[in-house]
N, C-alpha and C. Protein backbone atom coordinates (compact mmCIF):
# COMPACT_ATOMS: atom_id res chain seq x y z
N UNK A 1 0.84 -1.17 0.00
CA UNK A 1 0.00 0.00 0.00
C UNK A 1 0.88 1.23 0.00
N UNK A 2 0.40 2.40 -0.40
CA UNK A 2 1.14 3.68 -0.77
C UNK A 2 1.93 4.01 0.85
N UNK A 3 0.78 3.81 1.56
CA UNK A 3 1.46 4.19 3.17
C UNK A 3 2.90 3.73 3.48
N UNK A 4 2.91 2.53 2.68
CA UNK A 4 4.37 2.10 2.92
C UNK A 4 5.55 2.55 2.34
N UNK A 5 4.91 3.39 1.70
CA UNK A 5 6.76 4.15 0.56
C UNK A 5 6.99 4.99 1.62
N UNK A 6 8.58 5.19 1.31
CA UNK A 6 9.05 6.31 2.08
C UNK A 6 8.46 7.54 1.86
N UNK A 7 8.42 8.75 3.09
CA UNK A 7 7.54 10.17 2.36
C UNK A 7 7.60 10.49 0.93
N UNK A 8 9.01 10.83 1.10
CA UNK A 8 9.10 11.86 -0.57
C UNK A 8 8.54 10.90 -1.63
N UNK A 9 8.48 9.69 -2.11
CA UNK A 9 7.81 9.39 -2.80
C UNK A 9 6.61 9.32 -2.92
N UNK A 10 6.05 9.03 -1.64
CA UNK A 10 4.13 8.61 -1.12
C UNK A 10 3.78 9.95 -1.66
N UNK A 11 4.48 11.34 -1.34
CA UNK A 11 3.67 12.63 -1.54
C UNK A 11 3.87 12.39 -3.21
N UNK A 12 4.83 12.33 -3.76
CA UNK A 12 4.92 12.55 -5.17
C UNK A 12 4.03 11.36 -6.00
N UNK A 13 4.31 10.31 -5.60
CA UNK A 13 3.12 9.40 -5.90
C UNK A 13 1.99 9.37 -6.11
N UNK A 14 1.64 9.92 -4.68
CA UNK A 14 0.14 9.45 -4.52
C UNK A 14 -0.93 11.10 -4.11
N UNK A 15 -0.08 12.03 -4.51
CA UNK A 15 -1.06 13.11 -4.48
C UNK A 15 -0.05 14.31 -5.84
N UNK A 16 1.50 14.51 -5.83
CA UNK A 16 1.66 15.07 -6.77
C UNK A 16 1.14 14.53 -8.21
N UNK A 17 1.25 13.60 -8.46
CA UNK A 17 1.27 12.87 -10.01
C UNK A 17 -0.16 12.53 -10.22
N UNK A 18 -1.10 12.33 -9.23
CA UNK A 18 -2.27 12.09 -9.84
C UNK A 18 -2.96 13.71 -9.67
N UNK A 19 -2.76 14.84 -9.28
CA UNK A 19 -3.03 15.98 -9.84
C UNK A 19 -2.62 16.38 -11.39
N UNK A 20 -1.44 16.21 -11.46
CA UNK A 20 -0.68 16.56 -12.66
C UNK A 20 -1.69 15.70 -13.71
N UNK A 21 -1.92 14.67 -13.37
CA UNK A 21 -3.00 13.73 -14.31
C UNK A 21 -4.61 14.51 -14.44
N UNK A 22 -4.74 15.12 -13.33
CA UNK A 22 -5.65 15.76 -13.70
C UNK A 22 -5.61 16.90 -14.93
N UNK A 23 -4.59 17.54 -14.38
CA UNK A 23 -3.88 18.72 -15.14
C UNK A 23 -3.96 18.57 -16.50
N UNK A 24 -3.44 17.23 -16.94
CA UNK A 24 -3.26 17.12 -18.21
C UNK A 24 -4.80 16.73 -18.82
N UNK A 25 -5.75 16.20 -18.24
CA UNK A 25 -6.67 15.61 -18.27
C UNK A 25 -7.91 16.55 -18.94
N UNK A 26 -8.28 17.47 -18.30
CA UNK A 26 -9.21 18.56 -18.09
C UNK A 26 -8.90 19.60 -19.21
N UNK A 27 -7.53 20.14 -19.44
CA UNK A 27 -7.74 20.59 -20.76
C UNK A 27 -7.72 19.98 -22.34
N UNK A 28 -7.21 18.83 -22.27
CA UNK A 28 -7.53 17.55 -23.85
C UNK A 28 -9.03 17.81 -23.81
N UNK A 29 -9.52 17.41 -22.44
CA UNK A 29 -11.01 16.80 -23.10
C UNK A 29 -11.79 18.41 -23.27
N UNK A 30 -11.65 19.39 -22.51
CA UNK A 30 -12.56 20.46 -22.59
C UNK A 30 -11.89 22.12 -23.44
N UNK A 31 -10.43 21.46 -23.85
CA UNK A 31 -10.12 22.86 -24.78
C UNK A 31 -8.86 22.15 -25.63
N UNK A 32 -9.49 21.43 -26.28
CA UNK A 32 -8.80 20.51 -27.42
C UNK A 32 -8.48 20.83 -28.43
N UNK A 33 -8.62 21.97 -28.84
CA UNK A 33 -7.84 22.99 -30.11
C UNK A 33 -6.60 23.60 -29.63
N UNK A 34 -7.19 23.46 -28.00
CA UNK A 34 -5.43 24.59 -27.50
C UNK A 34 -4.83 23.63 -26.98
N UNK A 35 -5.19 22.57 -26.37
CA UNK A 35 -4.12 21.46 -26.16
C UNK A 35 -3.41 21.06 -27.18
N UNK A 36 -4.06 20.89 -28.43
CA UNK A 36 -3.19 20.95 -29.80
C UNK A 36 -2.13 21.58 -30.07
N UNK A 37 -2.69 23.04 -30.35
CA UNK A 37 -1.37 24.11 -30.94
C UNK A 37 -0.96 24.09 -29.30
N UNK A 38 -0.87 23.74 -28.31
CA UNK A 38 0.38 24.28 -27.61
C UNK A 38 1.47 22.70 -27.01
N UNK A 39 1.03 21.41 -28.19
CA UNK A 39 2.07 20.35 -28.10
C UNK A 39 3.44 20.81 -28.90
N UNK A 40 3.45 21.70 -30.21
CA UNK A 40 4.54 21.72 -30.67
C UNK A 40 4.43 23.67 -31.15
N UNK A 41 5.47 24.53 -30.58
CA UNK A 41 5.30 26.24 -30.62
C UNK A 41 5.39 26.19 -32.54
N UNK A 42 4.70 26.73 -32.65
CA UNK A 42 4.48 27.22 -34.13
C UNK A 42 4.29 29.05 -34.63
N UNK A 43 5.06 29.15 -35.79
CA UNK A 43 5.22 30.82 -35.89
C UNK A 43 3.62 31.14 -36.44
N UNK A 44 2.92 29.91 -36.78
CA UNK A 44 1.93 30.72 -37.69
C UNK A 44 0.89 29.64 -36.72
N UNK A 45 -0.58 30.60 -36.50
CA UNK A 45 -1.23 29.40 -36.12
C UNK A 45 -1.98 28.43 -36.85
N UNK A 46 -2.42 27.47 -36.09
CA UNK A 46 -2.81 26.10 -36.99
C UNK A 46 -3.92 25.51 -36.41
N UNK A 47 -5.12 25.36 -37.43
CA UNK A 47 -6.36 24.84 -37.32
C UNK A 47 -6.17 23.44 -37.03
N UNK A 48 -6.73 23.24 -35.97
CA UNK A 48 -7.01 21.67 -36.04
C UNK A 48 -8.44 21.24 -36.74
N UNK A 49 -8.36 19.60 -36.77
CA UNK A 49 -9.70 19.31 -36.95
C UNK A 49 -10.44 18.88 -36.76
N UNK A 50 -11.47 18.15 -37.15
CA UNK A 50 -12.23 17.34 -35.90
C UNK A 50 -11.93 16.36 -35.44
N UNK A 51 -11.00 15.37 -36.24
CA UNK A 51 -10.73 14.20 -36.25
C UNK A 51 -9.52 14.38 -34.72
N UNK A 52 -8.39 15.77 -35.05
CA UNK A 52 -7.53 15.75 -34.39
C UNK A 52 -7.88 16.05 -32.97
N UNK A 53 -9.00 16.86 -32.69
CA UNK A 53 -9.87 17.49 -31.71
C UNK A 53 -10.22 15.96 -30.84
N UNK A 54 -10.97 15.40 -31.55
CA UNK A 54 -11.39 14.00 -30.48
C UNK A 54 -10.14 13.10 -30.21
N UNK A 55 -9.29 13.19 -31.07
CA UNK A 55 -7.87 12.29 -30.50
C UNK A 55 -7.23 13.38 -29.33
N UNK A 56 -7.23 14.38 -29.07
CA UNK A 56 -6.73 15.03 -28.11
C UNK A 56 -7.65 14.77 -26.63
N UNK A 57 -8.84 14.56 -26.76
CA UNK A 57 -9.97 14.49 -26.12
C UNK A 57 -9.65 12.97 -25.53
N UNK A 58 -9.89 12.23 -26.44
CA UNK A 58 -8.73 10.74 -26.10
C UNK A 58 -7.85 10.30 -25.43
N UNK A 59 -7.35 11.16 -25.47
CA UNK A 59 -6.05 11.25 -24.67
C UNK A 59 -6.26 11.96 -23.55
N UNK A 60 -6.88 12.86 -23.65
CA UNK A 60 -7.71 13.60 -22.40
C UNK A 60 -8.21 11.98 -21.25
N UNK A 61 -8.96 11.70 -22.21
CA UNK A 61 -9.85 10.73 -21.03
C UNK A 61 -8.55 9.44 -20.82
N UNK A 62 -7.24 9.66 -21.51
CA UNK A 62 -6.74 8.34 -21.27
C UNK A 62 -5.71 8.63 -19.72
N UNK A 63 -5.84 10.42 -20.10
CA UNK A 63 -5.00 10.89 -18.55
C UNK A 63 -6.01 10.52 -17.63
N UNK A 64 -7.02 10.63 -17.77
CA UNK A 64 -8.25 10.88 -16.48
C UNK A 64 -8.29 9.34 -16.02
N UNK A 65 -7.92 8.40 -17.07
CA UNK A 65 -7.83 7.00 -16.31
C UNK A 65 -6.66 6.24 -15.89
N UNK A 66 -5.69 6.92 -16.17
CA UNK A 66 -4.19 7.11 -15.48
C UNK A 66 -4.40 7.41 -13.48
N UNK A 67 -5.44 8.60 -14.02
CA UNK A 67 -6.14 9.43 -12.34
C UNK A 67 -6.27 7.92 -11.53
N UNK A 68 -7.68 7.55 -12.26
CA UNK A 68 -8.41 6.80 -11.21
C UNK A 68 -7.42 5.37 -11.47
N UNK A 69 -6.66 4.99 -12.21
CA UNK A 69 -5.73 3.94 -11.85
C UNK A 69 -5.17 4.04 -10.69
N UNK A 70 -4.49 5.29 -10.50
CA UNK A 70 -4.03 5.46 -9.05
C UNK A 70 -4.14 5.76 -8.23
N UNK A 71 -5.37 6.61 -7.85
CA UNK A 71 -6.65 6.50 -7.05
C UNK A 71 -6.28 4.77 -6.52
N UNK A 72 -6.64 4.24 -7.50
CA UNK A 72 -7.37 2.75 -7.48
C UNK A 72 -6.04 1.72 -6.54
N UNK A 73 -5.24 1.73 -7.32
CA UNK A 73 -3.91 1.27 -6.73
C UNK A 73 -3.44 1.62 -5.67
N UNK A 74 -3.20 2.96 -5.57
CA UNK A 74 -2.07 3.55 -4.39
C UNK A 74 -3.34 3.95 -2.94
N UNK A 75 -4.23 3.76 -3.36
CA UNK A 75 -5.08 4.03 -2.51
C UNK A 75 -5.99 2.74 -1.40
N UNK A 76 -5.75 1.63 -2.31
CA UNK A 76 -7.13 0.46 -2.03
C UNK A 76 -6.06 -0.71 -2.01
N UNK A 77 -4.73 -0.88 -1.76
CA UNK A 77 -4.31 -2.63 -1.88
C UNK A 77 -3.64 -2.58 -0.90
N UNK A 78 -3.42 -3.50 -0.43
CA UNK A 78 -2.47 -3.99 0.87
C UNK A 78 -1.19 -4.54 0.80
N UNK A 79 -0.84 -4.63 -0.91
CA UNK A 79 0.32 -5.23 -1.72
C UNK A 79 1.30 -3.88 -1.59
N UNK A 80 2.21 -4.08 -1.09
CA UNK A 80 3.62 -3.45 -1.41
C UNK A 80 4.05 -3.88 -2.56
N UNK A 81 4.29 -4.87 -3.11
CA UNK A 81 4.37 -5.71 -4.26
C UNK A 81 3.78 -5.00 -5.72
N UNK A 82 2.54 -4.75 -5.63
CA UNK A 82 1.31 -4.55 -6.24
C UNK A 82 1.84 -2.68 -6.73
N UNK A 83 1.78 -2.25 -5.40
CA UNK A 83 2.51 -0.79 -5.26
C UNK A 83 3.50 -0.84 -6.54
N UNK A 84 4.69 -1.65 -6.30
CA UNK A 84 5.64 -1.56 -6.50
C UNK A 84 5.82 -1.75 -8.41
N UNK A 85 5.23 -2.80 -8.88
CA UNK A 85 4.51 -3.16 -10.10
C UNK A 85 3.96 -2.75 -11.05
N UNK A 86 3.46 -1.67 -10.31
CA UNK A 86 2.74 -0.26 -10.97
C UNK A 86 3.51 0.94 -11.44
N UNK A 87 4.28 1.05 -10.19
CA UNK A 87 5.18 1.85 -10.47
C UNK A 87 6.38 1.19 -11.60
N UNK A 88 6.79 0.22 -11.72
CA UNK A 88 7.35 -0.19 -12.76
C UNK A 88 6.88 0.01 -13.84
N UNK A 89 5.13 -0.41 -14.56
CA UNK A 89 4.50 -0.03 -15.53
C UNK A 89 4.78 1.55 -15.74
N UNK A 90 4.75 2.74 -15.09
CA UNK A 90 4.80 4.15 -14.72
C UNK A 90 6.12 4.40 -15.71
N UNK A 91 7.03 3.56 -14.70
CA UNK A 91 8.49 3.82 -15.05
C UNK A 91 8.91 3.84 -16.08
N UNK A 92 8.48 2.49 -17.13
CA UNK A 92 8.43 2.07 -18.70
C UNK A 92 8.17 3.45 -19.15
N UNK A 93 6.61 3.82 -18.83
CA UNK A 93 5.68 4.65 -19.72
C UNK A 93 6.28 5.93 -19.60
N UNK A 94 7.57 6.08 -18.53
CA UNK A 94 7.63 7.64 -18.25
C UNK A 94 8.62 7.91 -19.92
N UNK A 95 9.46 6.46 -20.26
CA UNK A 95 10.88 6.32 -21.03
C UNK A 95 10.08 6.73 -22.53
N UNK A 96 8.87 5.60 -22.66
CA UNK A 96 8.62 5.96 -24.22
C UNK A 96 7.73 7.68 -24.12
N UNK A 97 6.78 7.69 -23.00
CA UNK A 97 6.76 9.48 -23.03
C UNK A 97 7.59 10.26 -23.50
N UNK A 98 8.60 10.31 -22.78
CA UNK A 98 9.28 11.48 -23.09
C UNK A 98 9.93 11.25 -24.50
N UNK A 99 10.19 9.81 -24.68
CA UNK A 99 10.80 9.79 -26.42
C UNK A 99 10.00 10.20 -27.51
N UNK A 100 8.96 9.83 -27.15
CA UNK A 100 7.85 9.94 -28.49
C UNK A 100 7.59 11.66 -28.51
N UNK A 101 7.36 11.97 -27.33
CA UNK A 101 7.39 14.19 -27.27
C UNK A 101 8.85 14.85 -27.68
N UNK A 102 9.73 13.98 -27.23
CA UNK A 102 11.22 14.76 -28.06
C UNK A 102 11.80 14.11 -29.26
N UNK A 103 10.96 13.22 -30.00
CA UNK A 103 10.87 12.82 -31.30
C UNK A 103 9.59 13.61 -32.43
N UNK A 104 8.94 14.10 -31.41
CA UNK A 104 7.85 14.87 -31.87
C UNK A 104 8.56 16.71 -32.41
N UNK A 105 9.32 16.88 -31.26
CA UNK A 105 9.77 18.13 -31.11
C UNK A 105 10.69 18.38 -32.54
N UNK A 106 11.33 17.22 -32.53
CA UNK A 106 12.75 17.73 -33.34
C UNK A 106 13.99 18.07 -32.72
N UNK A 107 14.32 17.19 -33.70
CA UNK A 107 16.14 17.30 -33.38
C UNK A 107 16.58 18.98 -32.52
N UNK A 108 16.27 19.96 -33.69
CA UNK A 108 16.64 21.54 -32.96
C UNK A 108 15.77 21.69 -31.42
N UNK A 109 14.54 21.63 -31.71
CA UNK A 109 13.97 21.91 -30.59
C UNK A 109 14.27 21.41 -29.30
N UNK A 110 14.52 19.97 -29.14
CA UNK A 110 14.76 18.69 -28.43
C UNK A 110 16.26 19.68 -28.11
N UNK A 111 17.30 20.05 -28.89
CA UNK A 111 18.35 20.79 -28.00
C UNK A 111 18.71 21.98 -27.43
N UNK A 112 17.08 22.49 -27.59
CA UNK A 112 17.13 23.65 -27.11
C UNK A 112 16.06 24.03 -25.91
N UNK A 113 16.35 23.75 -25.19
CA UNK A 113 15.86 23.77 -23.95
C UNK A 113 14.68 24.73 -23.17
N UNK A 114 15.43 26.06 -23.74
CA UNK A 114 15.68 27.41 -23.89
C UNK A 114 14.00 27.51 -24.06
N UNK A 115 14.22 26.79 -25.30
CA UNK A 115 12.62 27.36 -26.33
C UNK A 115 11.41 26.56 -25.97
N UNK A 116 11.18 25.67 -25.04
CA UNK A 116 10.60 24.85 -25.05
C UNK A 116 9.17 25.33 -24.34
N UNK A 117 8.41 25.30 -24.79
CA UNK A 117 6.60 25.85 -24.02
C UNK A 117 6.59 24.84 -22.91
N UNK A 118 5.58 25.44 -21.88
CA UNK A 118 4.99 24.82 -20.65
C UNK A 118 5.09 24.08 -21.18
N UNK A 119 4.06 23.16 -21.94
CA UNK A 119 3.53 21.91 -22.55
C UNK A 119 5.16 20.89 -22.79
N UNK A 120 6.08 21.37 -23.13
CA UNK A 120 7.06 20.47 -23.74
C UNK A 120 7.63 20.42 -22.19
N UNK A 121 7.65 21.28 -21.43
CA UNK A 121 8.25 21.37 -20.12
C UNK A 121 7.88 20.19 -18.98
N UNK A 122 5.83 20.21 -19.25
CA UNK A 122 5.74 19.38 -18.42
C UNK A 122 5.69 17.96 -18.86
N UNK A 123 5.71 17.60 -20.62
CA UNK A 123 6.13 16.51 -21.03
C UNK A 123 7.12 16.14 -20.80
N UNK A 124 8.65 16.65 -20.66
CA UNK A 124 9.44 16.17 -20.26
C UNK A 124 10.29 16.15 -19.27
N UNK A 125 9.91 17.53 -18.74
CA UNK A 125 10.48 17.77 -17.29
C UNK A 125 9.91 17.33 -16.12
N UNK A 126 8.78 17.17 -16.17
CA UNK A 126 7.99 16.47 -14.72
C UNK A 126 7.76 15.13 -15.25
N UNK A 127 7.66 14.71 -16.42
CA UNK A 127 7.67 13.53 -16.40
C UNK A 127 9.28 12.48 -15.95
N UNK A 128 10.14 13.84 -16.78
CA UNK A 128 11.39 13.35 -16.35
C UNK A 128 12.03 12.91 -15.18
N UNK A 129 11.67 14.16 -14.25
CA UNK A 129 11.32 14.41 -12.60
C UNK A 129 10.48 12.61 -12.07
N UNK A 130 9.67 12.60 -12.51
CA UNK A 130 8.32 11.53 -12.25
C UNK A 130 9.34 10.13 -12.22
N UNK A 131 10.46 10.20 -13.55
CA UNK A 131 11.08 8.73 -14.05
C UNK A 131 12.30 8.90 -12.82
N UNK A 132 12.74 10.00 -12.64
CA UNK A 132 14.04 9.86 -11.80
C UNK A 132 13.76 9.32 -10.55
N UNK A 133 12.65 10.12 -9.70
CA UNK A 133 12.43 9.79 -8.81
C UNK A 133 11.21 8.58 -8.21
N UNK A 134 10.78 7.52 -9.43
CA UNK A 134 11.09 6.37 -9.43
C UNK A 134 11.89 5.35 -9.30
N UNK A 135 13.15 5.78 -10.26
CA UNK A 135 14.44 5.08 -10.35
C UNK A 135 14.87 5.27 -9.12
N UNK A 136 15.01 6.72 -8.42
CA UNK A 136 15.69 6.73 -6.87
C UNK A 136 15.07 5.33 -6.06
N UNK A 137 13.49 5.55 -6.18
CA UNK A 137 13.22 4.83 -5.38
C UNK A 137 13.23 3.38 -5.61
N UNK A 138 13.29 2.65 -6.94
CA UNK A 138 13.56 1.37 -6.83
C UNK A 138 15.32 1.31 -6.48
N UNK A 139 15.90 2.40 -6.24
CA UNK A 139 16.95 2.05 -6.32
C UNK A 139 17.44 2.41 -4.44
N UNK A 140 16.34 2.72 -3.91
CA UNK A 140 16.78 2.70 -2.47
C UNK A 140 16.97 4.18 -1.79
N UNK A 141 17.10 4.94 -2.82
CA UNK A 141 17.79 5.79 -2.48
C UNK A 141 17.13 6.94 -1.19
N UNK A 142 15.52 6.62 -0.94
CA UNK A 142 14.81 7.59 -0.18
C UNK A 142 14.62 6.52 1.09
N UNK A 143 15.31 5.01 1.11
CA UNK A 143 15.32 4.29 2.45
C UNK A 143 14.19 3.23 1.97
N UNK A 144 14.01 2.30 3.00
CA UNK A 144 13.03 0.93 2.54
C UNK A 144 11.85 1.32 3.07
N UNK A 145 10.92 0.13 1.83
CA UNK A 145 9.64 0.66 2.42
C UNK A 145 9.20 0.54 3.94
N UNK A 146 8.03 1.21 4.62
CA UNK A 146 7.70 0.83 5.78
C UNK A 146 6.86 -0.58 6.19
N UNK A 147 7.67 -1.38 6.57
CA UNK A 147 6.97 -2.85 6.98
C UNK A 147 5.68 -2.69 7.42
N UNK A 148 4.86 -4.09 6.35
CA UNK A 148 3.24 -4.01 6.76
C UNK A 148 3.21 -4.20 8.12
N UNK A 149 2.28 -3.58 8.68
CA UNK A 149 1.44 -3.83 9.84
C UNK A 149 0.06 -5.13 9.37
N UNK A 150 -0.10 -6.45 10.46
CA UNK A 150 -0.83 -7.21 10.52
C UNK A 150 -2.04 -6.68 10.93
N UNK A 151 -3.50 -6.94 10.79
CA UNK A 151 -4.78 -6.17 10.93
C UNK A 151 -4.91 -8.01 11.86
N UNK A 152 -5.35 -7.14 13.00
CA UNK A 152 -5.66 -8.41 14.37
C UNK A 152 -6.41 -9.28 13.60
N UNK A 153 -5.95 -10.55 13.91
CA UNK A 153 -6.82 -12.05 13.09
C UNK A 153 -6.22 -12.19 12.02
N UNK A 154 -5.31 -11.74 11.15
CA UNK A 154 -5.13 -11.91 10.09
C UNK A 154 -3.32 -12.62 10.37
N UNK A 155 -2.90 -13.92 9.54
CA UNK A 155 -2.00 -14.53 10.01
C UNK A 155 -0.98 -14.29 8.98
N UNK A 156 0.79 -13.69 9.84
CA UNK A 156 1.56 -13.54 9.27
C UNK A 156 1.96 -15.01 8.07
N UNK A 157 2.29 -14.53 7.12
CA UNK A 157 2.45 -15.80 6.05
C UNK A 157 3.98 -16.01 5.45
């Protein structure tokens, strides 16, 4: 269960990252022309269309079930294990994220740091943030998890 990670992760876990899911969530599905033009900065602006409008929206609802995944997980199991599993799935998804948005960007853009909009910022910087401090933590680095507590009647195994 989430209770058992060390702090700095439980907060980033289980209340930073499923906001940020909101974050991303709420404007795909309800202002899906501007979630568009502001994935890649453009000098001239650019119509989307309908087709591209409901794939943003899509993706909208695919953050919003990212939400209640971890709602669902970090909130409701008694598995440290389970915890832990998830966050591995996370970990994968943080690697092809950020490749597929700085394959999106372009070579120039991708090295320029400088230029990069909110949107490219929080694609790869908090997600980046999100992958590191995963890796810290499968890697020990914030201390071991906190040992389950037994619920009276229930037999150590």
């Amino acid at each position: 269960m989430a209770s058992q990670l060390p702090a700095f992760p439980r907060v980033i876990f289980t209340i930073l990252e499923p906001i940020s899911l909101l974050a991303g969530a709420f404007p795909a599905i309800l202002n899906p022309a501007w979630f568009i033009e502001q994935q890649i900065d453009s000098p001239v602006p650019i119509s989307t269309t309908a087709q591209a409008e409901l794939a943003a929206q899509q993706l909208g609802n695919c953050y919003f079930l990212a939400f209640l995944l971890a709602v669902a997980v970090l909130y409701s199991t008694n598995e440290i294990a389970v915890v832990r599993r998830y966050l591995i799935a996370l970990w994968i998804a943080d690697i092809s994220h950020i490749a597929i948005t700085l394959f999106g960007l372009g070579y120039e853009t991708t090295m320029a740091p400088g230029s990069w909009n909110s949107m490219a910022w929080g694609n790869i910087g908090a997600t980046g943030f999100l992958f590191l401090t995963r890796s810290a933590y499968f890697l020990g680095v914030f201390g071991a998890d906190k040992p389950q507590l037994l619920s009276i009647g229930k037999k150590s195994q």
